[in-house]
Protein backbone atom coordinates (compact mmCIF):
# COMPACT_ATOMS: atom_id res chain seq x y z
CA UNK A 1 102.05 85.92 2.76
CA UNK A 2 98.91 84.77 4.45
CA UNK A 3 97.78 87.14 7.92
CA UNK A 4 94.26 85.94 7.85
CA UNK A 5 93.17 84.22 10.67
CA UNK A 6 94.27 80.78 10.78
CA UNK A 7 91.94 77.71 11.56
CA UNK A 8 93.29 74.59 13.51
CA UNK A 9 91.30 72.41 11.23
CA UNK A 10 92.88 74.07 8.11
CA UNK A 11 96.06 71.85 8.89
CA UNK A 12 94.20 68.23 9.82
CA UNK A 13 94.97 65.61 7.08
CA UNK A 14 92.18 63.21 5.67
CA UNK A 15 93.35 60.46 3.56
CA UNK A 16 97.11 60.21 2.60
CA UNK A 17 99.50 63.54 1.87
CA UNK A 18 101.80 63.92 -0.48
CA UNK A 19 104.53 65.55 1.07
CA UNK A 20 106.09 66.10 -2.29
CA UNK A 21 103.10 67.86 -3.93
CA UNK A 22 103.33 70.79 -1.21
CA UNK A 23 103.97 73.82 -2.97
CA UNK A 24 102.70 76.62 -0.77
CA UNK A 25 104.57 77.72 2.61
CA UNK A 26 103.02 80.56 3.45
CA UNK A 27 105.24 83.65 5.37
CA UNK A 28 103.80 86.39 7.74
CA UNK A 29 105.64 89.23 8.65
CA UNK A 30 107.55 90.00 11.74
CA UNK A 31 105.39 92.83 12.43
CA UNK A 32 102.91 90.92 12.37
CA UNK A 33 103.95 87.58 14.48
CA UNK A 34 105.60 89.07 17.45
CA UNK A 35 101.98 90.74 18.73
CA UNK A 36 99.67 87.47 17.52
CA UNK A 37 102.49 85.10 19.15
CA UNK A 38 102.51 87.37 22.45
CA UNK A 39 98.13 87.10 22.15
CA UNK A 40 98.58 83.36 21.73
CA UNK A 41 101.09 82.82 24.62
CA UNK A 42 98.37 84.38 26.92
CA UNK A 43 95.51 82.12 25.53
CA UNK A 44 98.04 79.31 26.84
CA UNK A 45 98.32 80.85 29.75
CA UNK A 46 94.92 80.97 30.51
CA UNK A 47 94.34 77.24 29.65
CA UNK A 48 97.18 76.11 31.45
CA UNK A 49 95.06 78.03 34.60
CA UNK A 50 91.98 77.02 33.40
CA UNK A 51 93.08 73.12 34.08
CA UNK A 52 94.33 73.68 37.34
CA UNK A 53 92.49 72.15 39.88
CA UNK A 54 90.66 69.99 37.65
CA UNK A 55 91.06 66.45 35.98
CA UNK A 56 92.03 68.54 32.40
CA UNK A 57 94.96 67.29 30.93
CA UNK A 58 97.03 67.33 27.49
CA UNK A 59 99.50 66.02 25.57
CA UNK A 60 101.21 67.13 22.73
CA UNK A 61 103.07 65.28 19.81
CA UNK A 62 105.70 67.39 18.33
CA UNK A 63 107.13 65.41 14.84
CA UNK A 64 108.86 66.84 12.01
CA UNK A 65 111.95 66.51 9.90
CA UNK A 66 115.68 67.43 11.41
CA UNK A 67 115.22 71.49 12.01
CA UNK A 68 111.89 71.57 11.46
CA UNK A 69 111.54 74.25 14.84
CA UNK A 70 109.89 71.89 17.09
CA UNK A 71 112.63 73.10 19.46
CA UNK A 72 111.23 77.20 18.82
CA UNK A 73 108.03 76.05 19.67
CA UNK A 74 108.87 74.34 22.84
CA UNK A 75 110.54 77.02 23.78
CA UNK A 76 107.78 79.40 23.66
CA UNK A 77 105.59 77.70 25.06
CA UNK A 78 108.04 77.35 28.03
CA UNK A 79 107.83 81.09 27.96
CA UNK A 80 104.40 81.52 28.77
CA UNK A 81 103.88 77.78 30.89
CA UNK A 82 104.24 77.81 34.43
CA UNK A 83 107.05 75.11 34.31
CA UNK A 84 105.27 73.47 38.24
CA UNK A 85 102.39 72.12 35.93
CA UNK A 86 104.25 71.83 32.62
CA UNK A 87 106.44 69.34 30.90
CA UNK A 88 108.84 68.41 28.08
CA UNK A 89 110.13 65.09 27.14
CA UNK A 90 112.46 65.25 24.85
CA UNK A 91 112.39 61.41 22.92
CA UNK A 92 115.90 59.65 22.20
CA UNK A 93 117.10 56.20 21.57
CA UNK A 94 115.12 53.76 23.95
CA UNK A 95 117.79 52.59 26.99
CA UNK A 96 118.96 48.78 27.20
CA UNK A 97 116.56 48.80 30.28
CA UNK A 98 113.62 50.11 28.13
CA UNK A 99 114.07 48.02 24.85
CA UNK A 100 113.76 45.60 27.41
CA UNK A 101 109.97 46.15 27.48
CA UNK A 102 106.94 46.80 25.17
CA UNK A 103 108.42 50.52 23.35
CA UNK A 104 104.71 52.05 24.67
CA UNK A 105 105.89 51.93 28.43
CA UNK A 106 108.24 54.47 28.58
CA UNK A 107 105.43 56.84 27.30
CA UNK A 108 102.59 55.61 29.53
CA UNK A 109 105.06 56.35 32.49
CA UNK A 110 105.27 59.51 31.35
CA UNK A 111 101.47 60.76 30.71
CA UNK A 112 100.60 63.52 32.52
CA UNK A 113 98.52 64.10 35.28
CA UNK A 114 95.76 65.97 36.52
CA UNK A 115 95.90 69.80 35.50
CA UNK A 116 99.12 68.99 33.64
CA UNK A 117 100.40 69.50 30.07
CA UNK A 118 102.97 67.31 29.06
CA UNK A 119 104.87 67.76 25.48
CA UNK A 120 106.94 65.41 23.50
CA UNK A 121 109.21 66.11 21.57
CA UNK A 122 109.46 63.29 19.38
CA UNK A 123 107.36 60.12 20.39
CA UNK A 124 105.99 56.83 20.19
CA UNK A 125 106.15 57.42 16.56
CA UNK A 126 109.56 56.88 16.04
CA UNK A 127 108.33 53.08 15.78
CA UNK A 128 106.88 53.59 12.44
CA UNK A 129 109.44 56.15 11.56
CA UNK A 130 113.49 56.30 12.69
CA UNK A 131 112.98 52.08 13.35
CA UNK A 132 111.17 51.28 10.40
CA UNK A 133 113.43 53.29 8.17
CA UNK A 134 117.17 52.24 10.19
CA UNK A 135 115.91 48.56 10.24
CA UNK A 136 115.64 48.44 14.32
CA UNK A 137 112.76 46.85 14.11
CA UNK A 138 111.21 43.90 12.43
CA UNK A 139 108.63 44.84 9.73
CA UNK A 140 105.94 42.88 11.62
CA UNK A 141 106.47 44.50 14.92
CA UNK A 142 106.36 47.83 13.30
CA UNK A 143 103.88 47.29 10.97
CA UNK A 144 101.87 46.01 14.13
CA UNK A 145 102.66 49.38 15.34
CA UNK A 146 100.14 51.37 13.30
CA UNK A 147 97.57 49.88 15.15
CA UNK A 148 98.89 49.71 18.90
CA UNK A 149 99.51 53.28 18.87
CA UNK A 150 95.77 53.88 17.60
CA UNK A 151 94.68 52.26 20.71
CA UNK A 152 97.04 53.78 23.12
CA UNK A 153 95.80 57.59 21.79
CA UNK A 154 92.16 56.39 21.80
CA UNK A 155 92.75 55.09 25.52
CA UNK A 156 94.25 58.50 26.71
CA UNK A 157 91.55 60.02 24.69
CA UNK A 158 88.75 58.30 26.38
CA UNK A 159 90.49 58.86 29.65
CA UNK A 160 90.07 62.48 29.53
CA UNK A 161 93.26 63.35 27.60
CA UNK A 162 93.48 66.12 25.10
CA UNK A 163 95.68 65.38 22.32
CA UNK A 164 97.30 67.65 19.91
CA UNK A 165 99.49 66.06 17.21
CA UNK A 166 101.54 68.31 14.61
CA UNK A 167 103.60 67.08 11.82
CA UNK A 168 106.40 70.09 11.20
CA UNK A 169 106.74 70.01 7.20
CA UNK A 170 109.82 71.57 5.45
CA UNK A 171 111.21 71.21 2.00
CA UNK A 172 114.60 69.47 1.42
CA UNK A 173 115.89 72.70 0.25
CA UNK A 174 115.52 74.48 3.20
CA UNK A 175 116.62 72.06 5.44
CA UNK A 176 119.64 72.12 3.77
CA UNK A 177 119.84 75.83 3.99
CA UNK A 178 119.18 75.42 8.29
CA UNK A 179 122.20 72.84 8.04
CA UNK A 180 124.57 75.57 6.84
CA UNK A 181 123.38 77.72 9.04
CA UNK A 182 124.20 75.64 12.60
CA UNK A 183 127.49 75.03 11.00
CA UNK A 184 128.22 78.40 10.14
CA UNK A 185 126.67 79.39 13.41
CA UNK A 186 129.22 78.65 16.99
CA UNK A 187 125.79 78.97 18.94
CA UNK A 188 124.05 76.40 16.90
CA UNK A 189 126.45 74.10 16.20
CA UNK A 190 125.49 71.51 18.90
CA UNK A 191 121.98 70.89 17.30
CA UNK A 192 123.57 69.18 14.76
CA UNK A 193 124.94 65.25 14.46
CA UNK A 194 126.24 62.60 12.06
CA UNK A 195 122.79 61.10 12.43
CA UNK A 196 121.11 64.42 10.73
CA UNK A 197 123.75 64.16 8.23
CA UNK A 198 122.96 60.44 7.27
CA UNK A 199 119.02 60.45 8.01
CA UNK A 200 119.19 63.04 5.30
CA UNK A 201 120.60 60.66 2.86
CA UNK A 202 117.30 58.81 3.69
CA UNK A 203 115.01 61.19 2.60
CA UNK A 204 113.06 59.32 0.37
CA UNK A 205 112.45 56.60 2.65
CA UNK A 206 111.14 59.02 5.36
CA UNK A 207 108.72 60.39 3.19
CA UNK A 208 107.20 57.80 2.13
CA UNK A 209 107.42 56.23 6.06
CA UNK A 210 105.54 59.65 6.86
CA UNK A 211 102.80 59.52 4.35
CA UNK A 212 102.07 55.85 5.87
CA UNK A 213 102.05 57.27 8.90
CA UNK A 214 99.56 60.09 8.98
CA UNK A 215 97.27 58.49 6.96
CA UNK A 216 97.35 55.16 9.15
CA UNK A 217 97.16 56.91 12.73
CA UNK A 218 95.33 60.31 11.91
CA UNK A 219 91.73 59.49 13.03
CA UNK A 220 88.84 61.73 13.93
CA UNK A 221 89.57 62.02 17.76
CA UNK A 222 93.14 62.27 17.23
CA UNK A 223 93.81 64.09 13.74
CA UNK A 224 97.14 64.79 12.77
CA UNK A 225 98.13 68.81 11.69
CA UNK A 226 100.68 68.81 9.08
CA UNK A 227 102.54 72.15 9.03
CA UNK A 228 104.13 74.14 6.55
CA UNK A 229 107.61 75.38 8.73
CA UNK A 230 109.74 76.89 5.65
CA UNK A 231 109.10 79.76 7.41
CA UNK A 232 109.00 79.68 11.25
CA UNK A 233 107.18 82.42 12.61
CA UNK A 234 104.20 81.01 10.24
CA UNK A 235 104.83 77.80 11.69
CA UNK A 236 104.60 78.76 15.58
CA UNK A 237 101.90 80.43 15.00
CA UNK A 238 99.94 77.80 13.20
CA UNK A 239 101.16 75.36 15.72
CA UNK A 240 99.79 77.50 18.53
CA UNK A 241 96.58 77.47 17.22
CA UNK A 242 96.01 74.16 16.61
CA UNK A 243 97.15 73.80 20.32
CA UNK A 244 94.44 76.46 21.53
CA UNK A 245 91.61 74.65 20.06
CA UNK A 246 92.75 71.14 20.94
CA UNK A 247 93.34 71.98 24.43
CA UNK A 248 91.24 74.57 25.55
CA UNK A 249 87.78 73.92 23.10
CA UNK A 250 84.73 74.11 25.66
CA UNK A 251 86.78 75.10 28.89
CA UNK A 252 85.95 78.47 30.38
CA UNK A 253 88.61 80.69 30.30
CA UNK A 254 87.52 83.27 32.37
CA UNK A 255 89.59 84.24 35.60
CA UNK A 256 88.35 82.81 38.69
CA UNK A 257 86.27 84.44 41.47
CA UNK A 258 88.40 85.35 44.36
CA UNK A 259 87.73 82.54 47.30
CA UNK A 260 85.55 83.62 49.65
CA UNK A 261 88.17 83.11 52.29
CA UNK A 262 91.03 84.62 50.44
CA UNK A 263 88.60 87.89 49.93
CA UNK A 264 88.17 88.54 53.65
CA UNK A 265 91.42 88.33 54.97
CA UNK A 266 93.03 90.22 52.22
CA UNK A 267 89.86 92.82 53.10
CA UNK A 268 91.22 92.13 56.88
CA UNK A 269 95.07 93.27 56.03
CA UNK A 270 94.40 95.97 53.79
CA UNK A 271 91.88 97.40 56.09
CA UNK A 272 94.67 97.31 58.75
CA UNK A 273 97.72 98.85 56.98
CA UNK A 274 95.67 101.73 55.85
């Protein structure tokens, strides 16, 4: 059980992991999560308002095996996101129109823009991940792929954008225990598909594609955060705070004065309906 104060840079990776060699998945109690979640969700809040108005503007890279909880996080960060300034993309198989074109256009179409905070779950990753493994790719183009998507993060980077990756670790063991689950569960059961089945029997292969990956495309101005998830509440709320301090380190998050304008005709109505 770990309830010490977590650090966002306590989960960037230097060099290349070995997802194999993690041993420690660290728990926190329930007690404990629902009040620190509930602090965090306001700390969103705030930066969310704190980019409003402004050229601010984020994105963040949700990755992770099958069950992982990227969808729990996205979910609670919908809870506390104003949804006007706030969006999800949730990444499938490219469309005959969009395999059509480079594989980076159907992201840069869907950057955010100013004051927003745009999350994807899954990304441009799946390039060096789902088609390098599956073979939809040629090795060249996705071993080319390493470096394109260095330069597309260091472009939105440069631009302005705050970026927040997160790799969601699990063991192979518990995923297998969240499989039983959504098929012992009637509520669940629709988060499941042959293609978690059989990307399963392709563990190996993923690993090793996700080692490569993190240590090819985790650079200083966009790190990647690999995650511990084996137990979720531990994993939202280390997920949350690597999202705090990518997108809202040096921003003011104090509320904002009352305009001028605003202050003397509210002064002007209240005065009246005494």
């Amino acid at each position: 059980m770990r309830n010490a104060p977590m650090k966002a840079e306590d989960f960037v990776i230097v060099g290349r992991p070995r997802l194999a060699a993690i041993t420690e998945h660290p728990r926190v109690e329930l007690r404990d999560y629902e009040p620190r979640l509930r602090a965090m969700q306001s700390t969103i809040q705030m930066i969310q308002q704190a980019f409003l108005g402004t050229q601010e503007r984020a994105v963040v890279v949700l990755e992770g095996w099958d069950t992982a909880g990227k969808g729990g996080i996205v979910r609670r960060l919908g809870w506390a996101l104003d949804p006007r300034s706030f969006r999800v993309y949730s990444i499938s198989a490219p469309s005959p129109q969009e395999k059509g074109r480079h594989y980076l256009q159907r992201f840069w179409e869907k950057l955010p823009g100013s004051g927003q905070i745009v999350v994807f779950d899954r990304s441009w990753y799946g390039r060096v991940l789902v088609e390098r493994v599956e073979a939809l790719t040629s090795k060249p183009d996705w071993e080319r792929g390493y470096e394109e998507i260095n330069q597309f993060e260091q472009m939105m980077v440069a631009d302005g954008v705050r970026l927040a990756k997160c790799f969601l670790h699990i063991t192979s063991a518990e995923q297998v225990r969240r499989f039983r689950d959504r098929v012992n569960n009637p509520l669940k059961r629709w988060k499941l598909s042959y293609e978690d089945f059989r990307n399963r029997s392709r563990w190996p292969d993923y690993e090793v594609a996700i080692e490569d990956m993190i240590e090819r495309t985790s650079t200083k101005d966009a790190p990647w955060h690999l995650v511990p998830t084996n137990d979720k509440p531990y994993g939202r709320l280390a997920v949350f705070t690597i999202l705090i301090h990518r997108l809202g380190s040096g921003l003011s998050l104090e509320p904002r004065p009352l305009d001028h304008k605003v202050a003397k005709l509210a002064r002007r109505l209240f005065d009246s309906s005494d």
